[in-house]
PDB file of N, CA and C in Angstrom:
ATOM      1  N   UNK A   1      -0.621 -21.824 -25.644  1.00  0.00           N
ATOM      2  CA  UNK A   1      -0.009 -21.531 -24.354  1.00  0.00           C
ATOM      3  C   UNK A   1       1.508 -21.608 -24.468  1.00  0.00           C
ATOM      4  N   UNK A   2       1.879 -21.032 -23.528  1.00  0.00           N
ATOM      5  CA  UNK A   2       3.619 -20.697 -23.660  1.00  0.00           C
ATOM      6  C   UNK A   2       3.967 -21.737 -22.741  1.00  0.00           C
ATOM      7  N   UNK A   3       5.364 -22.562 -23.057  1.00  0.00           N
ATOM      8  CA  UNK A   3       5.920 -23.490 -22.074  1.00  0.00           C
ATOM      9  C   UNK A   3       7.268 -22.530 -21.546  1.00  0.00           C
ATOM     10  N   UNK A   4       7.561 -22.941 -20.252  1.00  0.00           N
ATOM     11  CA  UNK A   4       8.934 -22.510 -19.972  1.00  0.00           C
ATOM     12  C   UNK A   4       9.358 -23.853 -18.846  1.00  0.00           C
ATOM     13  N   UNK A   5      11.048 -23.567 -19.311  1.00  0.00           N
ATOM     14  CA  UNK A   5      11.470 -24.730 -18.519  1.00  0.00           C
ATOM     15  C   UNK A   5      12.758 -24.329 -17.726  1.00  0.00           C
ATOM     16  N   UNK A   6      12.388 -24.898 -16.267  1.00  0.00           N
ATOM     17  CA  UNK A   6      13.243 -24.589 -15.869  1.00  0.00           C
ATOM     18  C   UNK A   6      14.197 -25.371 -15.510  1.00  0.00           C
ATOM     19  N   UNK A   7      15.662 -24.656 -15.368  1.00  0.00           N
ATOM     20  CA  UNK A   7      16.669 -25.563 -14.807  1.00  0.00           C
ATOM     21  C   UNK A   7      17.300 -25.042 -13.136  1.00  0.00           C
ATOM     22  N   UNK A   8      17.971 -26.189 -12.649  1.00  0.00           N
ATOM     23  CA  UNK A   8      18.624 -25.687 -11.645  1.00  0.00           C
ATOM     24  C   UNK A   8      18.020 -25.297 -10.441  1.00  0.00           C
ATOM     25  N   UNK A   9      16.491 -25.988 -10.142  1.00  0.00           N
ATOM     26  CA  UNK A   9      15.988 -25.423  -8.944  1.00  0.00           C
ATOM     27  C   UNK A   9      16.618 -26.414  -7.859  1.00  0.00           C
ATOM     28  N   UNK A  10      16.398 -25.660  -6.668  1.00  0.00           N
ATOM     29  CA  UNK A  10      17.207 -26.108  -5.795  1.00  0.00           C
ATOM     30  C   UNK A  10      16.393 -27.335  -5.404  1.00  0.00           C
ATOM     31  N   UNK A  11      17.092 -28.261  -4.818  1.00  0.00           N
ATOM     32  CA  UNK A  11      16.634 -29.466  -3.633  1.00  0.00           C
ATOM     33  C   UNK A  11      15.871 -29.457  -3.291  1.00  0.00           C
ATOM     34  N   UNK A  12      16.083 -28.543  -2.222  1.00  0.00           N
ATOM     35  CA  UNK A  12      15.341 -28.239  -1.088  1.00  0.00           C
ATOM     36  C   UNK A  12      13.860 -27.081  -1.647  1.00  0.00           C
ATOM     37  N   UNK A  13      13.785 -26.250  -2.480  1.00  0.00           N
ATOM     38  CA  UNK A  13      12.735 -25.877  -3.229  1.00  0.00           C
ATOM     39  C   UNK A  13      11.983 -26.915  -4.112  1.00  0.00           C
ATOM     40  N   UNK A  14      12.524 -27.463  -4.483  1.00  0.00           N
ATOM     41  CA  UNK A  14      11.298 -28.701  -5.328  1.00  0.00           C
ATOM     42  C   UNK A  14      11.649 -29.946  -4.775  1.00  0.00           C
ATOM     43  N   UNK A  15      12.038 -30.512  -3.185  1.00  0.00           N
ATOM     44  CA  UNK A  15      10.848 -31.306  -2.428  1.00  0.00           C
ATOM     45  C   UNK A  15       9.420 -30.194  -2.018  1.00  0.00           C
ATOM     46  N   UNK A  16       9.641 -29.157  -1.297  1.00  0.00           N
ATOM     47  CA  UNK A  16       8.458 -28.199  -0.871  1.00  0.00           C
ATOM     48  C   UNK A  16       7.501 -28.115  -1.839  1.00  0.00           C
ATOM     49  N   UNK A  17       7.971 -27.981  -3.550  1.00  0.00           N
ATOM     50  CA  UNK A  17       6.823 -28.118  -4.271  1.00  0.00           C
ATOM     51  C   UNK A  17       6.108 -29.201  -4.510  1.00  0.00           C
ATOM     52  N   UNK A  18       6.891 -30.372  -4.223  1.00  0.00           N
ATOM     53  CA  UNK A  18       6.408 -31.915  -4.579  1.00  0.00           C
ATOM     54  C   UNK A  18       5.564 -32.035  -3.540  1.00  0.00           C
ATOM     55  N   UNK A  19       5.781 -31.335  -2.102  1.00  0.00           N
ATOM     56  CA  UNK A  19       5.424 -32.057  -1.151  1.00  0.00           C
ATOM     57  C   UNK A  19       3.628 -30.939  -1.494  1.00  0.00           C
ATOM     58  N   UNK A  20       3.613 -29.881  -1.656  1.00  0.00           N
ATOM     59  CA  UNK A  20       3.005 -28.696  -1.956  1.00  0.00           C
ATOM     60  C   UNK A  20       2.028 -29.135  -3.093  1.00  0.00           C
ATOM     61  N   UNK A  21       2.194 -29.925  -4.467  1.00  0.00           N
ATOM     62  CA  UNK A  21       1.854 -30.267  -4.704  1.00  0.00           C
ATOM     63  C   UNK A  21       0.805 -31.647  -4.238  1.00  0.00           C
ATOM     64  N   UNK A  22       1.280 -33.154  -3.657  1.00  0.00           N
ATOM     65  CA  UNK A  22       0.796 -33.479  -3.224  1.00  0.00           C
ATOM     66  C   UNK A  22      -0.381 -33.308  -2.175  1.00  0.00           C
ATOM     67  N   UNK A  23       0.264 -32.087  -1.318  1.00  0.00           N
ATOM     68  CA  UNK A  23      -1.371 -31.616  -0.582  1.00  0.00           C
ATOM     69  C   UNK A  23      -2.440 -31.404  -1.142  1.00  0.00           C
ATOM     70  N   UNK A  24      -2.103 -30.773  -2.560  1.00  0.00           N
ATOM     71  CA  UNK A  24      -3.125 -30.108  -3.331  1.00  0.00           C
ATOM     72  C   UNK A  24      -3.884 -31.025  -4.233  1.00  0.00           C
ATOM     73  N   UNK A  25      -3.182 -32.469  -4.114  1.00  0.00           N
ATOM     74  CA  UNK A  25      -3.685 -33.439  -5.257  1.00  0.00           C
ATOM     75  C   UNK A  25      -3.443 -32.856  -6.483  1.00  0.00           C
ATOM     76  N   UNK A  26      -2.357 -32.259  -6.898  1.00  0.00           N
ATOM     77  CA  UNK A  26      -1.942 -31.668  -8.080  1.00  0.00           C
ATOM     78  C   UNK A  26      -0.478 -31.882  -8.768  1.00  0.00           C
ATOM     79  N   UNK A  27      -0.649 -32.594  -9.868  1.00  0.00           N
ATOM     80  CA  UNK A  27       1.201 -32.565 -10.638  1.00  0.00           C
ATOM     81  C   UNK A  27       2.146 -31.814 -10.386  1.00  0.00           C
ATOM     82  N   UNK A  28       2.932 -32.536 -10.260  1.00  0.00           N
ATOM     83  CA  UNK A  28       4.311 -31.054 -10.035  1.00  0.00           C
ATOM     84  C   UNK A  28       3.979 -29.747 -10.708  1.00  0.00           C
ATOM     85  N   UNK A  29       3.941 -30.012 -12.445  1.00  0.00           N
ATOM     86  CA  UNK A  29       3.377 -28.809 -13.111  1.00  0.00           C
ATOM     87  C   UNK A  29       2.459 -28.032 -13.165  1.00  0.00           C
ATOM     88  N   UNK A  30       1.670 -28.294 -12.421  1.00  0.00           N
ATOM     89  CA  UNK A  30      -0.124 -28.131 -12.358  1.00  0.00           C
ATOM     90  C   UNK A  30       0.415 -27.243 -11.111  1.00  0.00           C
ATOM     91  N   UNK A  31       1.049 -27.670 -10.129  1.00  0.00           N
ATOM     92  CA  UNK A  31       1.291 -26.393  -8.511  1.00  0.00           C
ATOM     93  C   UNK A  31       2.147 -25.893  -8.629  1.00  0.00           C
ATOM     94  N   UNK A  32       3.103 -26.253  -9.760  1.00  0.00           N
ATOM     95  CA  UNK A  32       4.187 -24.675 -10.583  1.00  0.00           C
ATOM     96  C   UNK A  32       3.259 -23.454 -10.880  1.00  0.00           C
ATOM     97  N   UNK A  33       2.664 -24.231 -11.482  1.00  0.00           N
ATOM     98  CA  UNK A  33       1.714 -23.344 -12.789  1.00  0.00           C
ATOM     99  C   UNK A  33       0.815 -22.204 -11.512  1.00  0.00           C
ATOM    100  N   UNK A  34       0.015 -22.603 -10.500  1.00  0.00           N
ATOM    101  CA  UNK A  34      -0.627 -22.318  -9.893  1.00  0.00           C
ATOM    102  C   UNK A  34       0.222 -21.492  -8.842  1.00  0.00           C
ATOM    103  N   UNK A  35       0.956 -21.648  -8.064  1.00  0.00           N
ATOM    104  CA  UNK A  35       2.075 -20.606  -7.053  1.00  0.00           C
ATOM    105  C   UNK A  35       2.589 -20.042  -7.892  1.00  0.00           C
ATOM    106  N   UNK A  36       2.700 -20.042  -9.402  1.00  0.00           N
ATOM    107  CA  UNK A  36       3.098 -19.027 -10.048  1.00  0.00           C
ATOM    108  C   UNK A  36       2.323 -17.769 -10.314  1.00  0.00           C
ATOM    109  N   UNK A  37       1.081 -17.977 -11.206  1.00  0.00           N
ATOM    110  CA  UNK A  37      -0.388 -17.241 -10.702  1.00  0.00           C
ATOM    111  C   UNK A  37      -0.462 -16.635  -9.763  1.00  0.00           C
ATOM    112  N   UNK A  38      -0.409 -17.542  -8.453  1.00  0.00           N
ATOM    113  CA  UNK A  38      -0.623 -16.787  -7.233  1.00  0.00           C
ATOM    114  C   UNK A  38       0.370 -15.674  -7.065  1.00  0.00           C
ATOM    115  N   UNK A  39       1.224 -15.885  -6.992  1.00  0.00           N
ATOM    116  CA  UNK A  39       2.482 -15.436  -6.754  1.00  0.00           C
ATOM    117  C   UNK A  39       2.742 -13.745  -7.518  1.00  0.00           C
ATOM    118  N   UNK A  40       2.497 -13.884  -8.691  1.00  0.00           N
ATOM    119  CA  UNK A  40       2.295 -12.605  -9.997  1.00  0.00           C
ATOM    120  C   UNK A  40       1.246 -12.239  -9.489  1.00  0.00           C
ATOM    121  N   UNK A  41       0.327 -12.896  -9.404  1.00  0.00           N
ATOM    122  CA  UNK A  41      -0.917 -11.626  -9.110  1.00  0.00           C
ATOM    123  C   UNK A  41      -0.425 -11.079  -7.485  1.00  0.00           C
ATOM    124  N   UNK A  42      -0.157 -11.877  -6.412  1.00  0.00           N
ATOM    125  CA  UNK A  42       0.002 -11.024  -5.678  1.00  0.00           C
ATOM    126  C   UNK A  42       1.126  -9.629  -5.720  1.00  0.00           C
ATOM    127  N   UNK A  43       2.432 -10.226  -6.377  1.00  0.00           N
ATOM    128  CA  UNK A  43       3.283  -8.888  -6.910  1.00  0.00           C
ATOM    129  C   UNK A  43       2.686  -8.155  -7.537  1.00  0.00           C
ATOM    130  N   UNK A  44       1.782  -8.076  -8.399  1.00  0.00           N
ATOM    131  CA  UNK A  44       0.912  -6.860  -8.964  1.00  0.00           C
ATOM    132  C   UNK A  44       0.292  -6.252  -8.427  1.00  0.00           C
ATOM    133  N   UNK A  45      -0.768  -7.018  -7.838  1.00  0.00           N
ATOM    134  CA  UNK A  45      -1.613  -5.790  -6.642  1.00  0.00           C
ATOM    135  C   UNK A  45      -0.554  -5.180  -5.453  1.00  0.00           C
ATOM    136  N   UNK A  46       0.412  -5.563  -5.401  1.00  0.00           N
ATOM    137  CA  UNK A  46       1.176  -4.817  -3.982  1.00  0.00           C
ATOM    138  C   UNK A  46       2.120  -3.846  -5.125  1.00  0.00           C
ATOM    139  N   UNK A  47       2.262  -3.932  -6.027  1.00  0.00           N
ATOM    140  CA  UNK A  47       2.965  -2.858  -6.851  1.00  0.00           C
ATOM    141  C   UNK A  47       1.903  -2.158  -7.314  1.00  0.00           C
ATOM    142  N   UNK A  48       0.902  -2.053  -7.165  1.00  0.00           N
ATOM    143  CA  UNK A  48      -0.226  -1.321  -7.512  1.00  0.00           C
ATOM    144  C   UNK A  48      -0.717  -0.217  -6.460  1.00  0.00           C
ATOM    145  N   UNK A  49      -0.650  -0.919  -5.583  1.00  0.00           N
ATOM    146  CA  UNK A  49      -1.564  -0.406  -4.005  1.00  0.00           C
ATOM    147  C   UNK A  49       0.149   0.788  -4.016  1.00  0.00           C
ATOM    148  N   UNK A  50       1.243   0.384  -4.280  1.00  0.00           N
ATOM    149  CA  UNK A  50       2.295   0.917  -4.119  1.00  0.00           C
ATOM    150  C   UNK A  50       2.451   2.251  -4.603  1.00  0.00           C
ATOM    151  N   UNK A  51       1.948   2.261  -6.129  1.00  0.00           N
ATOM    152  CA  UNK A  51       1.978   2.795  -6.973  1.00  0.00           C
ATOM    153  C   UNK A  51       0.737   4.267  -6.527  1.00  0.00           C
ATOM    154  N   UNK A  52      -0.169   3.569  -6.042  1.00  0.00           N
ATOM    155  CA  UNK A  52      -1.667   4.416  -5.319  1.00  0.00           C
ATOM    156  C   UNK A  52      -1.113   5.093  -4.571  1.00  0.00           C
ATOM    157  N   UNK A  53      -0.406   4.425  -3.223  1.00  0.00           N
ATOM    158  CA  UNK A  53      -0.028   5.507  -2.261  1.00  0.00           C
ATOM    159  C   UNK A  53       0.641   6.433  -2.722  1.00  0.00           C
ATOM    160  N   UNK A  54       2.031   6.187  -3.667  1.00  0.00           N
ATOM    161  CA  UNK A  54       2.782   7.270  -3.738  1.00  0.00           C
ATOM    162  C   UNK A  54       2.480   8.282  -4.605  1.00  0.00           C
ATOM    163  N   UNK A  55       1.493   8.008  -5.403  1.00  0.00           N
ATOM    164  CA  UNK A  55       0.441   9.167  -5.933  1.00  0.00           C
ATOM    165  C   UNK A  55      -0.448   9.983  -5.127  1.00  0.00           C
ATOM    166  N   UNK A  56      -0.816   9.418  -4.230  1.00  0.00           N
ATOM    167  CA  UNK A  56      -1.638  10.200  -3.118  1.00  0.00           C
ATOM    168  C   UNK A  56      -0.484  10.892  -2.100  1.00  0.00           C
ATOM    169  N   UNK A  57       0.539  10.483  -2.070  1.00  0.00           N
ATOM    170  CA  UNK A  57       1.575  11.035  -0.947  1.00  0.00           C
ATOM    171  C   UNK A  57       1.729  12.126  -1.712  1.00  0.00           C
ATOM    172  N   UNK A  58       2.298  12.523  -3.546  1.00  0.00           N
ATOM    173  CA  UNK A  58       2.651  13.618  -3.982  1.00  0.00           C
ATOM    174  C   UNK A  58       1.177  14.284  -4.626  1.00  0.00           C
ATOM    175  N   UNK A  59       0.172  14.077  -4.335  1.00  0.00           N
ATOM    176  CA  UNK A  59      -0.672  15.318  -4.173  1.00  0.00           C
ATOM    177  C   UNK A  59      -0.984  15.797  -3.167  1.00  0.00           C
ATOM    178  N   UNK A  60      -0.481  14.664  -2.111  1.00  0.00           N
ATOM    179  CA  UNK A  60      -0.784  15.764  -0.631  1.00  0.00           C
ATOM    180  C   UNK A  60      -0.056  16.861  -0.253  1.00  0.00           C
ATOM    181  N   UNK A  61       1.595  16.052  -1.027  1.00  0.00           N
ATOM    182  CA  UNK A  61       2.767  17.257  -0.656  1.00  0.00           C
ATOM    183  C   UNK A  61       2.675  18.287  -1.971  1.00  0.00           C
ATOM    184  N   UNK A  62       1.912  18.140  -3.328  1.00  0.00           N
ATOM    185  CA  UNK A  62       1.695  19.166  -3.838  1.00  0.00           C
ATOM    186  C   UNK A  62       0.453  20.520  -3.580  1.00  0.00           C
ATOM    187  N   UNK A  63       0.039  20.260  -2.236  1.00  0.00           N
ATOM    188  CA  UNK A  63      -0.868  21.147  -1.689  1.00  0.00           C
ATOM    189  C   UNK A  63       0.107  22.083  -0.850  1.00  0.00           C
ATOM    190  N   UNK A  64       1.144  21.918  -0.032  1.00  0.00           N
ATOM    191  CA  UNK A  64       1.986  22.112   0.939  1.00  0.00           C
ATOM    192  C   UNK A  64       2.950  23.268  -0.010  1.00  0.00           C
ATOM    193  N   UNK A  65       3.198  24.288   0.898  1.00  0.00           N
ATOM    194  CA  UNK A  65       3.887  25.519   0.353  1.00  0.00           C
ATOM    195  C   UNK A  65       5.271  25.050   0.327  1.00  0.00           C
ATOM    196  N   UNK A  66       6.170  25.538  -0.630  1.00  0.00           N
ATOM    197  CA  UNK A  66       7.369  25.180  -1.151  1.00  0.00           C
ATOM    198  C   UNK A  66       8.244  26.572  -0.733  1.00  0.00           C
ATOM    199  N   UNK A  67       9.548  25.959  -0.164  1.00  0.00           N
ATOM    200  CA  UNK A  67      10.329  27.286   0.269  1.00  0.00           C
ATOM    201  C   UNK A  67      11.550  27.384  -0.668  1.00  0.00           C
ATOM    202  N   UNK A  68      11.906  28.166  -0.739  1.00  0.00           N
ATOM    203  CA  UNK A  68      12.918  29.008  -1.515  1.00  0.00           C
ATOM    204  C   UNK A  68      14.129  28.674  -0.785  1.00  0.00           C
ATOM    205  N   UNK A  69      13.781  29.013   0.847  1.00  0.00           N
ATOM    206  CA  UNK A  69      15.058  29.325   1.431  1.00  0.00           C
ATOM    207  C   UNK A  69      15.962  28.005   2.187  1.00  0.00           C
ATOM    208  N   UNK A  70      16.633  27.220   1.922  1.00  0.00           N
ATOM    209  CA  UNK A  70      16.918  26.199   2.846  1.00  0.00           C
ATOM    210  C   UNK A  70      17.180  26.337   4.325  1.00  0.00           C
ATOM    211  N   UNK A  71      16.981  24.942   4.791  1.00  0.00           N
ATOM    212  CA  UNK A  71      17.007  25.494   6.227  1.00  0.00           C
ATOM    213  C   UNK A  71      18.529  25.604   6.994  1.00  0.00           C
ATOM    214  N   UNK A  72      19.368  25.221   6.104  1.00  0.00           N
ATOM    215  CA  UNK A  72      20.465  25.539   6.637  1.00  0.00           C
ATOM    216  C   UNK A  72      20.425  27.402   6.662  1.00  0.00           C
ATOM    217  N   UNK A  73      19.824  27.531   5.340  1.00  0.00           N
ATOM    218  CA  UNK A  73      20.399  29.208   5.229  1.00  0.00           C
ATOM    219  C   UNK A  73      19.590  30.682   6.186  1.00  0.00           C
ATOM    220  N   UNK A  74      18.375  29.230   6.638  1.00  0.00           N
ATOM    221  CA  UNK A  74      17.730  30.215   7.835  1.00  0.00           C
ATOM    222  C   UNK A  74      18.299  29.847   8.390  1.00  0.00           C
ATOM    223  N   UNK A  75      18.991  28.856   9.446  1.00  0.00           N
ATOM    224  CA  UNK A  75      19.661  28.740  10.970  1.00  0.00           C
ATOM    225  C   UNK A  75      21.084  29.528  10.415  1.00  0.00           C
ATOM    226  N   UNK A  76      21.824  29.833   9.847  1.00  0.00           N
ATOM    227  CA  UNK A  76      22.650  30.366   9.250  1.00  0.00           C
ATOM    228  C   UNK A  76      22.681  32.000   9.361  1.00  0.00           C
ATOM    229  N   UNK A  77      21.529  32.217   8.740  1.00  0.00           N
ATOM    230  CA  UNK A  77      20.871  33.935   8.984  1.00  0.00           C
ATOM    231  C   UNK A  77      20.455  34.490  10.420  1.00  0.00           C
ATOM    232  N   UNK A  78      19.940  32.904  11.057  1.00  0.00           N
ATOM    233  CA  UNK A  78      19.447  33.630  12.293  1.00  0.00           C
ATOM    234  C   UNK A  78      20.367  33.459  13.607  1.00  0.00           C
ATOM    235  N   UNK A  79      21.970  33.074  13.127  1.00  0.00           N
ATOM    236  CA  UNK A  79      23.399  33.240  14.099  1.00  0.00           C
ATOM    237  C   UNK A  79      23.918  34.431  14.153  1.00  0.00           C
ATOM    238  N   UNK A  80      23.651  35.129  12.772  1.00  0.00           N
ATOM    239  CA  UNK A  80      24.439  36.339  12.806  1.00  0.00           C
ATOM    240  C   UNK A  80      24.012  37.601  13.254  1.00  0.00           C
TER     241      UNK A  80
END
């Protein structure tokens, strides 16, 4: 297993984990370890689901007819 160590967390972020920990009946390191887990997996599935929609958004708009002409250059054409 890989260790990492950190420095410099704030105060006020690691009482919340101490205290976070204690709810959980778990070591400081043990509810690092675990809101970290949580934490990555939830950024993955929401960069995923992310990733889904905007694949489904550009095959919907690759069904949709594509114009040539901008629309400035029709309101443009249709002054004169």
């Amino acid at each position: 297993m890989a260790t990492i160590i950190l420095r410099d967390i704030p105060e006020d972020l690691m009482n919340d984990i101490e205290r976070a920990a204690a709810l959980e009946r778990r070591s400081v390191p043990a509810e690092v370890l675990h809101l970290t887990e949580v934490g990555v997996r939830k950024t993955l599935l929401i960069r995923q689901n992310h990733a889904r929609a905007i694949e489904s958004l550009r095959k919907r708009l690759a069904d949709k007819p594509h114009f040539s002409v901008s629309s400035t250059q029709l309101i443009s054409s249709s002054r004169q």
